[in-house]
PDB file of N, CA and C in Angstrom:
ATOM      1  N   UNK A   1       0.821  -1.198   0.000  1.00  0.00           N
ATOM      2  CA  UNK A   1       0.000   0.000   0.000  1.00  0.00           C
ATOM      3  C   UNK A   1       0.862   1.258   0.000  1.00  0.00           C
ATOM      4  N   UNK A   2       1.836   1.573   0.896  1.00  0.00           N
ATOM      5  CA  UNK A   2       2.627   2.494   1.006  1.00  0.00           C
ATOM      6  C   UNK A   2       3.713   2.786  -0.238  1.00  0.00           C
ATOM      7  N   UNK A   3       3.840   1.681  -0.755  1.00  0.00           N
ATOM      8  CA  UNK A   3       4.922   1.479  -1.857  1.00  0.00           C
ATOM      9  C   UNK A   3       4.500   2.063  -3.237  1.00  0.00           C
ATOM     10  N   UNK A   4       2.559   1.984  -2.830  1.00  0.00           N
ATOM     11  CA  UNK A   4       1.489   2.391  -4.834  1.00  0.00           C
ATOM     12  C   UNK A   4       1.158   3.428  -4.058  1.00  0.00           C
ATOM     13  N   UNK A   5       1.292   4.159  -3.098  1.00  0.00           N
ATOM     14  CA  UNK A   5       1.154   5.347  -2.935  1.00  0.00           C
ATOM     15  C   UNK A   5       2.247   6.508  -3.201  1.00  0.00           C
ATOM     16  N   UNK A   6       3.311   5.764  -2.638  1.00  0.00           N
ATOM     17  CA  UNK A   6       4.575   6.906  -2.961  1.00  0.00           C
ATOM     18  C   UNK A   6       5.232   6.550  -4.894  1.00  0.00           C
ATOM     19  N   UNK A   7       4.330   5.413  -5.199  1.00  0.00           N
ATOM     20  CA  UNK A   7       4.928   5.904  -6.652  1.00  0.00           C
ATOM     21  C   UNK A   7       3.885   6.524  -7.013  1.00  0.00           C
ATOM     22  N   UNK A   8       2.716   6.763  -6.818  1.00  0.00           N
ATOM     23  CA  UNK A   8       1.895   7.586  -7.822  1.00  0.00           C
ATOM     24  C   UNK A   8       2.147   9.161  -7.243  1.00  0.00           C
ATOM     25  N   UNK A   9       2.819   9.145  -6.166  1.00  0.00           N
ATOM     26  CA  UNK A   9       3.331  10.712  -5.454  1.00  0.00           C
ATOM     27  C   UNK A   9       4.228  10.848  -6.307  1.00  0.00           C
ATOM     28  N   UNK A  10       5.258  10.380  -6.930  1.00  0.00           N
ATOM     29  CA  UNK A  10       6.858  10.315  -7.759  1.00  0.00           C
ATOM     30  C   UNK A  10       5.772  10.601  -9.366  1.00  0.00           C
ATOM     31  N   UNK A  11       5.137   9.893  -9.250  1.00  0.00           N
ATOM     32  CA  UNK A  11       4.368  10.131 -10.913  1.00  0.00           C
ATOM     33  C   UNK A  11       3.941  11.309 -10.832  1.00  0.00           C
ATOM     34  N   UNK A  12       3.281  11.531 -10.186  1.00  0.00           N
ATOM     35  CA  UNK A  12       2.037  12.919 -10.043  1.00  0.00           C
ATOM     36  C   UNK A  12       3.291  14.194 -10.376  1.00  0.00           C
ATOM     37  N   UNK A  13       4.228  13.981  -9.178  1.00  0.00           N
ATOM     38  CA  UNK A  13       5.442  15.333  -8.870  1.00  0.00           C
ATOM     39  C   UNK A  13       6.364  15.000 -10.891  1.00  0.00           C
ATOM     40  N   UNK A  14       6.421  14.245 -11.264  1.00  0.00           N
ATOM     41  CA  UNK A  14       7.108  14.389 -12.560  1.00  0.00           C
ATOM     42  C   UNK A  14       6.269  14.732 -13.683  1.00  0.00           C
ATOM     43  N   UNK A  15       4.952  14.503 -13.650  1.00  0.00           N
ATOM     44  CA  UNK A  15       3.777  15.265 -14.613  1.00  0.00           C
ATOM     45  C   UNK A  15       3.907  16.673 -13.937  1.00  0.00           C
ATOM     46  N   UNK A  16       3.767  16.972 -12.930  1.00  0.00           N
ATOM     47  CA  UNK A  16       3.721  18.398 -12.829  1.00  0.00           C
ATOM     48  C   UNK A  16       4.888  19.212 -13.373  1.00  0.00           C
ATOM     49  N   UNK A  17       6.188  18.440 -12.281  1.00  0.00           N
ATOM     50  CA  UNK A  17       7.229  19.135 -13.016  1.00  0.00           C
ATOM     51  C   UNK A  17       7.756  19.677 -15.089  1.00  0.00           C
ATOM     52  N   UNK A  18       7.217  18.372 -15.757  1.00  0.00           N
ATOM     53  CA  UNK A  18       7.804  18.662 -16.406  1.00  0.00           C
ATOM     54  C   UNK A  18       6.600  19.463 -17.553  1.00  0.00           C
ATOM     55  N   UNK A  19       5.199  19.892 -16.801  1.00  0.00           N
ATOM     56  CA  UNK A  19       4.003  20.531 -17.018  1.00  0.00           C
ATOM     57  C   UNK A  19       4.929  22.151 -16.810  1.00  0.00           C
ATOM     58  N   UNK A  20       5.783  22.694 -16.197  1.00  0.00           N
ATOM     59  CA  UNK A  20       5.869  23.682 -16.785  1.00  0.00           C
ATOM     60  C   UNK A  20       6.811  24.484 -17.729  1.00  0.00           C
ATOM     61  N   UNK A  21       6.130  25.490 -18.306  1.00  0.00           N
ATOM     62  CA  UNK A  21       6.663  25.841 -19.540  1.00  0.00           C
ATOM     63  C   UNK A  21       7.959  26.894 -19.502  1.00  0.00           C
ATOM     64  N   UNK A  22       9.177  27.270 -20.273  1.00  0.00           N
ATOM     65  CA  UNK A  22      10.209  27.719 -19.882  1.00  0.00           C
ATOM     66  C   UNK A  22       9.187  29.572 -20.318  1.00  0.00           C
ATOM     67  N   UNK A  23       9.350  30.268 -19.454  1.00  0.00           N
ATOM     68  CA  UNK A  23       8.792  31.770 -20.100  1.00  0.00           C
ATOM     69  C   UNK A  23      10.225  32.849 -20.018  1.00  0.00           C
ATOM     70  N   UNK A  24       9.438  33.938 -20.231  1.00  0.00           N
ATOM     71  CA  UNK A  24      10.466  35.116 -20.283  1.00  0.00           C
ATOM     72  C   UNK A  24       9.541  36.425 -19.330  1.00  0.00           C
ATOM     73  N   UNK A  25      10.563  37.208 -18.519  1.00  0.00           N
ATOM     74  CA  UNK A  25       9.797  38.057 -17.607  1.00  0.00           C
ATOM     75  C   UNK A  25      10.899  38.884 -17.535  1.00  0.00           C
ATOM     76  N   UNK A  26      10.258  39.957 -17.668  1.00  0.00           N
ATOM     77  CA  UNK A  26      10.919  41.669 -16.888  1.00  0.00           C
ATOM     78  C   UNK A  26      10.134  42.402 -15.524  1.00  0.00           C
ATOM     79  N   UNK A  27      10.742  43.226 -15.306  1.00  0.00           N
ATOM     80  CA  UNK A  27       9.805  43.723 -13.773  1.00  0.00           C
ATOM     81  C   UNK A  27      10.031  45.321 -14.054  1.00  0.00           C
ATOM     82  N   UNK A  28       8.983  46.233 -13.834  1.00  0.00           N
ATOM     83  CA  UNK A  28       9.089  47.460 -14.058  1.00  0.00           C
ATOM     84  C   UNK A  28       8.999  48.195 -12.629  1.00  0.00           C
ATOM     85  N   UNK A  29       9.899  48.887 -12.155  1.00  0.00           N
ATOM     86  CA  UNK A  29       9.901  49.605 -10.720  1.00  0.00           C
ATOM     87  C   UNK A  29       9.617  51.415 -10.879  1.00  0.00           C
ATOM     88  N   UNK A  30       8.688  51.741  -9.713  1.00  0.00           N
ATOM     89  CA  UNK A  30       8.540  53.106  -9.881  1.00  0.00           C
ATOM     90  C   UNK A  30       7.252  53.180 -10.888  1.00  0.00           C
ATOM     91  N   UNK A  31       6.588  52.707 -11.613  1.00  0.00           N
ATOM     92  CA  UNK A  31       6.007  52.458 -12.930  1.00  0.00           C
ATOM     93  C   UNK A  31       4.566  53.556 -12.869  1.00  0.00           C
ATOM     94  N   UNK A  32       4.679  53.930 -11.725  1.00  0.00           N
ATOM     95  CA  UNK A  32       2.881  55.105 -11.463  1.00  0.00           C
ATOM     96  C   UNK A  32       3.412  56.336 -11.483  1.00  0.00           C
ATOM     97  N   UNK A  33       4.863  56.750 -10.945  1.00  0.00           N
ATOM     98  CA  UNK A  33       5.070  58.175 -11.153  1.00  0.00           C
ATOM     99  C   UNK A  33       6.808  58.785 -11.040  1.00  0.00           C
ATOM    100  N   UNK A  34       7.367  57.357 -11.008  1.00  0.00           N
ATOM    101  CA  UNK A  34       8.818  57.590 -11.220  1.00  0.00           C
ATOM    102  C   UNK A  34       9.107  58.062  -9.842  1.00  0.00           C
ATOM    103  N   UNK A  35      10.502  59.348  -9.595  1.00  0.00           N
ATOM    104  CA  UNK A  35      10.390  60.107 -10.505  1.00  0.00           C
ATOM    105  C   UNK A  35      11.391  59.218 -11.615  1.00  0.00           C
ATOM    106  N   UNK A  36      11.904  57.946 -11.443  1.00  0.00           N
ATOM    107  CA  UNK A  36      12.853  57.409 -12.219  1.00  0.00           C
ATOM    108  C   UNK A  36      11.755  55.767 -12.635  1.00  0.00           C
ATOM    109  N   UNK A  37      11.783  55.570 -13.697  1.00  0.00           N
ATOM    110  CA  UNK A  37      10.754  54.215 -13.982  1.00  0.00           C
ATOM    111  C   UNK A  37      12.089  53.520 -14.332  1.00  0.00           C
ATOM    112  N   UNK A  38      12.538  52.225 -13.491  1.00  0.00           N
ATOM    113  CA  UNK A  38      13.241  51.358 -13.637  1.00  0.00           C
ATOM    114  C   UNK A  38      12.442  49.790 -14.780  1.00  0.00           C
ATOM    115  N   UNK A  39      13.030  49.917 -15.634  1.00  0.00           N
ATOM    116  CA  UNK A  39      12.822  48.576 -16.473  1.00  0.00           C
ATOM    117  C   UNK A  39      14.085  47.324 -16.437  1.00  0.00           C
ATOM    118  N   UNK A  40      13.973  46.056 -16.052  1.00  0.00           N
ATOM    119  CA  UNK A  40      14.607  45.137 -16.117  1.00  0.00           C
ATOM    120  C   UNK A  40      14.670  44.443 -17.829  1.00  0.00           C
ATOM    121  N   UNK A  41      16.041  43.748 -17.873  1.00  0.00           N
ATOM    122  CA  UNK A  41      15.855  43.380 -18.850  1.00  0.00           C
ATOM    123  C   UNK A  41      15.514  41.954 -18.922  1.00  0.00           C
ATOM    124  N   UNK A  42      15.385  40.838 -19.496  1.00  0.00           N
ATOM    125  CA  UNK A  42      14.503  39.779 -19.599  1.00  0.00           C
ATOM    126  C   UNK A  42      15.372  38.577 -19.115  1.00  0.00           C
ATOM    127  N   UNK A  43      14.246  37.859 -18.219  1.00  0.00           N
ATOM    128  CA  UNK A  43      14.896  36.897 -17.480  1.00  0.00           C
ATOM    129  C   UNK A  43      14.436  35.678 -17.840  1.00  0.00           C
ATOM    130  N   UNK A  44      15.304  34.746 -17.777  1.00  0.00           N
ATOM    131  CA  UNK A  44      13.983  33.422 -18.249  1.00  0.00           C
ATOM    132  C   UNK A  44      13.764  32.649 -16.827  1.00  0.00           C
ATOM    133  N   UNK A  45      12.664  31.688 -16.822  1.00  0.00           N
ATOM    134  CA  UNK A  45      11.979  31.455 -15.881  1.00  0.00           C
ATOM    135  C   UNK A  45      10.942  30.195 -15.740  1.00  0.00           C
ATOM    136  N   UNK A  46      10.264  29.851 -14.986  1.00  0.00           N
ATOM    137  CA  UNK A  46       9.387  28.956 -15.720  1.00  0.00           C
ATOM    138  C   UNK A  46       7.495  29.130 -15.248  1.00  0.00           C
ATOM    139  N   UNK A  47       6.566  28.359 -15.834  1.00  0.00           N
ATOM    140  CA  UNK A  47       5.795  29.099 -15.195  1.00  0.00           C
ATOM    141  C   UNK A  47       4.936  28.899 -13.615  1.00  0.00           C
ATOM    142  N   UNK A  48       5.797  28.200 -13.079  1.00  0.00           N
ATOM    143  CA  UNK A  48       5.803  27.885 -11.414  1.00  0.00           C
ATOM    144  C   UNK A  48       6.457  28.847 -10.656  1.00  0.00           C
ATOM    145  N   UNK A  49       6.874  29.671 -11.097  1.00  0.00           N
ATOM    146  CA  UNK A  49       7.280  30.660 -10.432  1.00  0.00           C
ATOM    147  C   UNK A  49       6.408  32.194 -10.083  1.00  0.00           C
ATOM    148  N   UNK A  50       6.219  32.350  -8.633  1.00  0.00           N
ATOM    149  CA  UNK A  50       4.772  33.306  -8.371  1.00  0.00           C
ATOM    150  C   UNK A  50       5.335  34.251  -8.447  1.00  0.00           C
ATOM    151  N   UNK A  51       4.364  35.701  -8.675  1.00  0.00           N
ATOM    152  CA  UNK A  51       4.948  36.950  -8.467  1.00  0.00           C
ATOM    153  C   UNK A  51       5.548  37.381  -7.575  1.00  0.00           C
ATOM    154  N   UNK A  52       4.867  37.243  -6.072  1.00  0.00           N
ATOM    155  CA  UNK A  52       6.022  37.141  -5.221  1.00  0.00           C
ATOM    156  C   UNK A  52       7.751  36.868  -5.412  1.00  0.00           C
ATOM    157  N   UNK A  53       7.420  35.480  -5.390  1.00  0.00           N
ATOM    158  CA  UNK A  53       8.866  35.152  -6.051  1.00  0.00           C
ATOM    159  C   UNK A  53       9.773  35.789  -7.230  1.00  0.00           C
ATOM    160  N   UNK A  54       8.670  35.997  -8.066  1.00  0.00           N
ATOM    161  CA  UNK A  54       9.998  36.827  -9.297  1.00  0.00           C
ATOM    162  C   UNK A  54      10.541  38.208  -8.233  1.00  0.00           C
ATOM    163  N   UNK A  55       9.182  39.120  -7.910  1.00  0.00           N
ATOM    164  CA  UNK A  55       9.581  40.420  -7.151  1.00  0.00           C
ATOM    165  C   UNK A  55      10.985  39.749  -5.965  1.00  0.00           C
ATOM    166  N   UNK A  56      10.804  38.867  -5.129  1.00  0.00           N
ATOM    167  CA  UNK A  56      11.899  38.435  -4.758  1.00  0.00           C
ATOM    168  C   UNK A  56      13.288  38.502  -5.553  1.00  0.00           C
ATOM    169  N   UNK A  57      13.365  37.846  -6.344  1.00  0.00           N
ATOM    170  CA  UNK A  57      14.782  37.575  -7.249  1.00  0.00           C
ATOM    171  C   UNK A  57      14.822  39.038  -8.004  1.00  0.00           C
ATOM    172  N   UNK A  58      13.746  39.794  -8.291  1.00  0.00           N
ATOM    173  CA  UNK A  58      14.680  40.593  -9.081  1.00  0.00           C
ATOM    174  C   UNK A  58      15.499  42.084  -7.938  1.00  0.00           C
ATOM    175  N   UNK A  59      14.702  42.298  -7.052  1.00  0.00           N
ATOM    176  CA  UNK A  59      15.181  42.706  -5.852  1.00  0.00           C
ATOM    177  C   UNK A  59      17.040  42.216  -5.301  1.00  0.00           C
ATOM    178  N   UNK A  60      17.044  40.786  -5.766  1.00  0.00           N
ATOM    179  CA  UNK A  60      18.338  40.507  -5.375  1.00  0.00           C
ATOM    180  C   UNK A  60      19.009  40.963  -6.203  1.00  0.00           C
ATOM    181  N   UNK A  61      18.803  40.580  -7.534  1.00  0.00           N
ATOM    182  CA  UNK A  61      19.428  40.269  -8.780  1.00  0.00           C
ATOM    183  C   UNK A  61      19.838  42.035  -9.294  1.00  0.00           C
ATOM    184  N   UNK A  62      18.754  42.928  -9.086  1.00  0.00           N
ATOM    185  CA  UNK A  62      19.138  44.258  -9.386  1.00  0.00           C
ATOM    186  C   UNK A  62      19.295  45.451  -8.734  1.00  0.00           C
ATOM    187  N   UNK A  63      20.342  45.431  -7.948  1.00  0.00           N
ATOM    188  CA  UNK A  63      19.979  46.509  -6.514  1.00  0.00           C
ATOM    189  C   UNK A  63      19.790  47.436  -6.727  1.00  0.00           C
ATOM    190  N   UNK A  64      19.164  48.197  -7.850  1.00  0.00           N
ATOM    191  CA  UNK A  64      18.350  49.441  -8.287  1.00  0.00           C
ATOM    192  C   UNK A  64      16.896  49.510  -7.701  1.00  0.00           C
ATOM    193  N   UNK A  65      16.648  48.001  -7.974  1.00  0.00           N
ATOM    194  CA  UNK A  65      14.946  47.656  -6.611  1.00  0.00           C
ATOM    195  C   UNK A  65      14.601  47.207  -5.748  1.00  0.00           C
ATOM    196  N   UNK A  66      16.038  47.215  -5.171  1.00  0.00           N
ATOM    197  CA  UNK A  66      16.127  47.173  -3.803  1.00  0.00           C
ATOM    198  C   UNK A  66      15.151  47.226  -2.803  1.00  0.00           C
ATOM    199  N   UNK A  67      14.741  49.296  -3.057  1.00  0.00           N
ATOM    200  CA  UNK A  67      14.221  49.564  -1.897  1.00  0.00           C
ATOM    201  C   UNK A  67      12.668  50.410  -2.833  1.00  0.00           C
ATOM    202  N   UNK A  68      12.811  49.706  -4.219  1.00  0.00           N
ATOM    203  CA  UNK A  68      11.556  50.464  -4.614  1.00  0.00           C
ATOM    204  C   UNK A  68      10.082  49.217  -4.277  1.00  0.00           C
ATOM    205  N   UNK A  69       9.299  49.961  -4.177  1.00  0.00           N
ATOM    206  CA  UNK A  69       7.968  49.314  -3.339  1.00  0.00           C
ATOM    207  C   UNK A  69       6.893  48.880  -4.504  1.00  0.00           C
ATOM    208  N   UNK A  70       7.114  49.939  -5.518  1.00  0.00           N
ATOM    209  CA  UNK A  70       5.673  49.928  -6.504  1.00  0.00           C
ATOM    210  C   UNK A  70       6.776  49.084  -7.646  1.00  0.00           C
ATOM    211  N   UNK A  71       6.337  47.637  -7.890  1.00  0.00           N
ATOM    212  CA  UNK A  71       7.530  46.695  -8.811  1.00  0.00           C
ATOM    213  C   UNK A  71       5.771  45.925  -9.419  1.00  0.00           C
ATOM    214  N   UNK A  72       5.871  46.227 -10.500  1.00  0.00           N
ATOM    215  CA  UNK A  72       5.275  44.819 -11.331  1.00  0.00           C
ATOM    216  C   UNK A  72       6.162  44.075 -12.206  1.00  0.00           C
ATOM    217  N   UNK A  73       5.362  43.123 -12.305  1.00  0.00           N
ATOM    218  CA  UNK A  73       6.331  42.058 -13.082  1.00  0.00           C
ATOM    219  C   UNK A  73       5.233  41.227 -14.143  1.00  0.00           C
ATOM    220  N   UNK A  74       6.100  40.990 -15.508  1.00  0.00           N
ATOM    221  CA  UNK A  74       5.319  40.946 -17.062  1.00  0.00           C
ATOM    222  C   UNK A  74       5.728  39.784 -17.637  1.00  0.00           C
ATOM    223  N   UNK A  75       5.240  38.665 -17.855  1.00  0.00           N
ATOM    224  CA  UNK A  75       5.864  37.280 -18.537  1.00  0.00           C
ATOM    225  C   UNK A  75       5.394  36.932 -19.768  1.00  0.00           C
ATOM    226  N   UNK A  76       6.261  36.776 -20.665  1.00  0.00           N
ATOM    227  CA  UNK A  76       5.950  36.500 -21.616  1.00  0.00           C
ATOM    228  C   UNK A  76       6.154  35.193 -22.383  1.00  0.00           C
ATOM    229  N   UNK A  77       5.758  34.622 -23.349  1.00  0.00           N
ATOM    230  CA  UNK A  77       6.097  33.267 -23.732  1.00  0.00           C
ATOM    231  C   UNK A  77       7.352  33.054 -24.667  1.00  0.00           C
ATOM    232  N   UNK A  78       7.396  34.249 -25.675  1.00  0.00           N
ATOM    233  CA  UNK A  78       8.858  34.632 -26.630  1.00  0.00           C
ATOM    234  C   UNK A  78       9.770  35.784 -26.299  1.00  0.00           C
ATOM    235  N   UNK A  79      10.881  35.841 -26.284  1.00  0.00           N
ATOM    236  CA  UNK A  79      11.707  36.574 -26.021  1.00  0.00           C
ATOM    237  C   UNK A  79      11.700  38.022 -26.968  1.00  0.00           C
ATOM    238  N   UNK A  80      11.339  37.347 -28.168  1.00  0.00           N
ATOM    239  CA  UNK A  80      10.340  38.606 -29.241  1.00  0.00           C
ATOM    240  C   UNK A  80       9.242  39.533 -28.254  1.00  0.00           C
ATOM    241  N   UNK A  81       8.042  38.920 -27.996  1.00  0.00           N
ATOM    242  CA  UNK A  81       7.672  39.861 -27.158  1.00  0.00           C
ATOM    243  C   UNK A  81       7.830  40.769 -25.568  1.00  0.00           C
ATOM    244  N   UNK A  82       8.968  39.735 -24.695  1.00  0.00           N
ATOM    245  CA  UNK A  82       9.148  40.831 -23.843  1.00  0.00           C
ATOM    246  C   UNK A  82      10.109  41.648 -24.185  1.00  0.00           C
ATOM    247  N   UNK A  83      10.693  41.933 -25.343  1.00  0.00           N
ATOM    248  CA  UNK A  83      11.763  42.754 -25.785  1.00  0.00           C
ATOM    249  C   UNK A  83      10.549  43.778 -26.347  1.00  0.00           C
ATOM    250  N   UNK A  84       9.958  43.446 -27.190  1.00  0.00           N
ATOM    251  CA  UNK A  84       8.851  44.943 -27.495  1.00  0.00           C
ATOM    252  C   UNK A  84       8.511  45.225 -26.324  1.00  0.00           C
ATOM    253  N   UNK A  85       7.866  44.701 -25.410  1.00  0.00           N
ATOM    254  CA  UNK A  85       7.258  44.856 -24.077  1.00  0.00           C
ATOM    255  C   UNK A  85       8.175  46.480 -23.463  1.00  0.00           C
ATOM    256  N   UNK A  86       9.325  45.787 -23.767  1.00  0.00           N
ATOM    257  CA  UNK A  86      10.191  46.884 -23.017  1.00  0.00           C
ATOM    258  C   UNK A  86      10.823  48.001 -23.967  1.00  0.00           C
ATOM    259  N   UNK A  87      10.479  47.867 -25.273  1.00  0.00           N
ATOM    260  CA  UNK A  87      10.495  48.525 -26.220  1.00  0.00           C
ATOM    261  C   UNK A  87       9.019  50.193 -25.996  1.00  0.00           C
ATOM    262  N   UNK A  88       8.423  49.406 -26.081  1.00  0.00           N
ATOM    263  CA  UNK A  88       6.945  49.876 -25.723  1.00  0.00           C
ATOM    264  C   UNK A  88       6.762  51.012 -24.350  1.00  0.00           C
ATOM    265  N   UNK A  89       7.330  50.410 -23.848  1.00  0.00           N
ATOM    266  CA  UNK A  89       7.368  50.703 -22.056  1.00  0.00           C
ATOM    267  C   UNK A  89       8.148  52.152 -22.012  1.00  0.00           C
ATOM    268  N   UNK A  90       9.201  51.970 -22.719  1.00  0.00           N
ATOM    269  CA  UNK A  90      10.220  52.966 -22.699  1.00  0.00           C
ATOM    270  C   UNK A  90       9.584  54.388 -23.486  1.00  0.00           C
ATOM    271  N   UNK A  91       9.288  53.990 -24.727  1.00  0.00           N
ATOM    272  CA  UNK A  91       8.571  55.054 -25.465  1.00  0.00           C
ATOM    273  C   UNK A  91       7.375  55.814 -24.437  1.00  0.00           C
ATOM    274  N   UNK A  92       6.351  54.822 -23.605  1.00  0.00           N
ATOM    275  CA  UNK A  92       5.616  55.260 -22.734  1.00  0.00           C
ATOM    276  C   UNK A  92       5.719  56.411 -22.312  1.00  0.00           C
ATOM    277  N   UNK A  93       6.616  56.259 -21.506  1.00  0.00           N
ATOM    278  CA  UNK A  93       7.160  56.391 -19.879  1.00  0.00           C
ATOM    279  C   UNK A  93       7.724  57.489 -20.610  1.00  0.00           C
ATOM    280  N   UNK A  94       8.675  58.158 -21.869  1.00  0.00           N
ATOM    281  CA  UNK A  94       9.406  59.170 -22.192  1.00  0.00           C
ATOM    282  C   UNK A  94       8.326  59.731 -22.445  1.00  0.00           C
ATOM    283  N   UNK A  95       7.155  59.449 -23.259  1.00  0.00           N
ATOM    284  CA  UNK A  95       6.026  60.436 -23.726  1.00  0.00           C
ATOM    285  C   UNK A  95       6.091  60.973 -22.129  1.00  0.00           C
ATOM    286  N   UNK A  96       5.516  60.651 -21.269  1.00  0.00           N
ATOM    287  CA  UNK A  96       5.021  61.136 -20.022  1.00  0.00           C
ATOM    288  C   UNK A  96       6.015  62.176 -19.168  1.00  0.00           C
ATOM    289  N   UNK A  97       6.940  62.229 -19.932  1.00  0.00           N
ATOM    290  CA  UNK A  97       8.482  62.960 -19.116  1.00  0.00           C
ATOM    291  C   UNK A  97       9.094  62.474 -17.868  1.00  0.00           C
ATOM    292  N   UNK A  98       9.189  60.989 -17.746  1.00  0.00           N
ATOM    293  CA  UNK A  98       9.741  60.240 -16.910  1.00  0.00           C
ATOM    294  C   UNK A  98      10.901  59.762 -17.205  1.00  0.00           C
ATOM    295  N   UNK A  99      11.672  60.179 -16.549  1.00  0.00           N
ATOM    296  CA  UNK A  99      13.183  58.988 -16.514  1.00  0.00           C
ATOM    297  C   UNK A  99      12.553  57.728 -16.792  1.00  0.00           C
ATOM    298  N   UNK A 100      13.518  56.896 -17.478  1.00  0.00           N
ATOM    299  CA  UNK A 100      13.584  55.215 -17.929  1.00  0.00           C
ATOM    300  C   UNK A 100      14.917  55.223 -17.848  1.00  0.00           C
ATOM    301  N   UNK A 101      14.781  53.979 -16.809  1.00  0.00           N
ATOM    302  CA  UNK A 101      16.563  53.452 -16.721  1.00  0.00           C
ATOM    303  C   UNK A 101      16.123  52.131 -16.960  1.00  0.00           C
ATOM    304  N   UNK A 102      16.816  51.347 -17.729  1.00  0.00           N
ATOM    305  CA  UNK A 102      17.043  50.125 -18.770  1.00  0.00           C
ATOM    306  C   UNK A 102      18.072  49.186 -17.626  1.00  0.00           C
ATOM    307  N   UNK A 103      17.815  48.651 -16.708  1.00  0.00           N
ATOM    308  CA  UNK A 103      18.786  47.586 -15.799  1.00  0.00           C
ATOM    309  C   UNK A 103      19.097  46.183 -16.360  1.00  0.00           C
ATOM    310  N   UNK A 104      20.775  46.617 -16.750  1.00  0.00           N
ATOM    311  CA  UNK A 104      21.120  45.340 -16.964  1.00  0.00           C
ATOM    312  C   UNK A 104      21.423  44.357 -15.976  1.00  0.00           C
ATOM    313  N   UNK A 105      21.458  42.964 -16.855  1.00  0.00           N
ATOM    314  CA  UNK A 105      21.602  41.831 -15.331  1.00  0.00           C
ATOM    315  C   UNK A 105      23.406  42.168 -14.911  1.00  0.00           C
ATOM    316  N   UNK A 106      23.164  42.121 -13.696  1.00  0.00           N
ATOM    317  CA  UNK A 106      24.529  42.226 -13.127  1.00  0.00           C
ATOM    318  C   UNK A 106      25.693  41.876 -13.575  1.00  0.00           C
ATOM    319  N   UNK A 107      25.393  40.393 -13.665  1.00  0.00           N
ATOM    320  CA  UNK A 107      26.250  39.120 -13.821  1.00  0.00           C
ATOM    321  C   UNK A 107      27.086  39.671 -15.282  1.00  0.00           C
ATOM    322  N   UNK A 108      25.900  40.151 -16.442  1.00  0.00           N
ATOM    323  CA  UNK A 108      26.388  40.951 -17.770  1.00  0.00           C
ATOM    324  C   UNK A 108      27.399  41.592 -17.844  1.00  0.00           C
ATOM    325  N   UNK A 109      27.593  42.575 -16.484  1.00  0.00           N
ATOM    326  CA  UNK A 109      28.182  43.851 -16.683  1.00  0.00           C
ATOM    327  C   UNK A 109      29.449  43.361 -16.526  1.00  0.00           C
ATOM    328  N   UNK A 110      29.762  42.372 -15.438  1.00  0.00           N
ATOM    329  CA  UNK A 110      30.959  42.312 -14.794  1.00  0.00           C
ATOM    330  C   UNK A 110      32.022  41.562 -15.888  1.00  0.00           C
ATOM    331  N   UNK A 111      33.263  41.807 -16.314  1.00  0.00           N
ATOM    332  CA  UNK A 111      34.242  41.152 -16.955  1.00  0.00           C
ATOM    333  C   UNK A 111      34.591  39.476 -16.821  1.00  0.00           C
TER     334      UNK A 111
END
């Protein structure tokens, strides 16, 4: 009994796991009135991962949002569209006379 229970637990956990899909996500900080609108650039991800959690990692990952409070976060399925996404975003945000700062991933910058 214990033995057809923990394999259909091992079955169940490997349908789920491999149920999710690889995505792409950016996170926009400041995004209601600046005075600086921080845009991330695109992370990949999968789609088990909650908003919470992305706002978590990108907080680590970009210490520009550190300490900003107002952070959404945008997932997309092609790397084509969260690149317009942030294409889009930028044009926005300049119509409106807001700073846009473009945050690269860290890891990028360093030699």
């Amino acid at each position: 009994m214990k033995k057809t229970i923990l394999l259909s637990f091992l079955l169940l956990s490997g349908i789920v796991t491999f149920g999710q899909n690889t995505i792409w996500s950016h996170a926009i900080g400041n995004w209601r009135n600046g005075p600086v609108v921080y845009i991330t650039e695109l992370i990949e991800t999968t789609e088990s991962f909650t908003t919470p959690q992305l706002i978590e990692r990108y907080k680590a990952d970009f210490p520009a949002l550190k300490d900003v409070t107002d952070i959404d976060v945008l997932r997309f399925g092609t790397t084509e569209e969260g690149e317009e996404s942030i294409r889009t975003l930028k044009a926005k945000y300049g119509m409106r006379k807001l700073e846009v700062e473009v945050l690269m991933i860290p890891s990028l910058l360093e030699p």
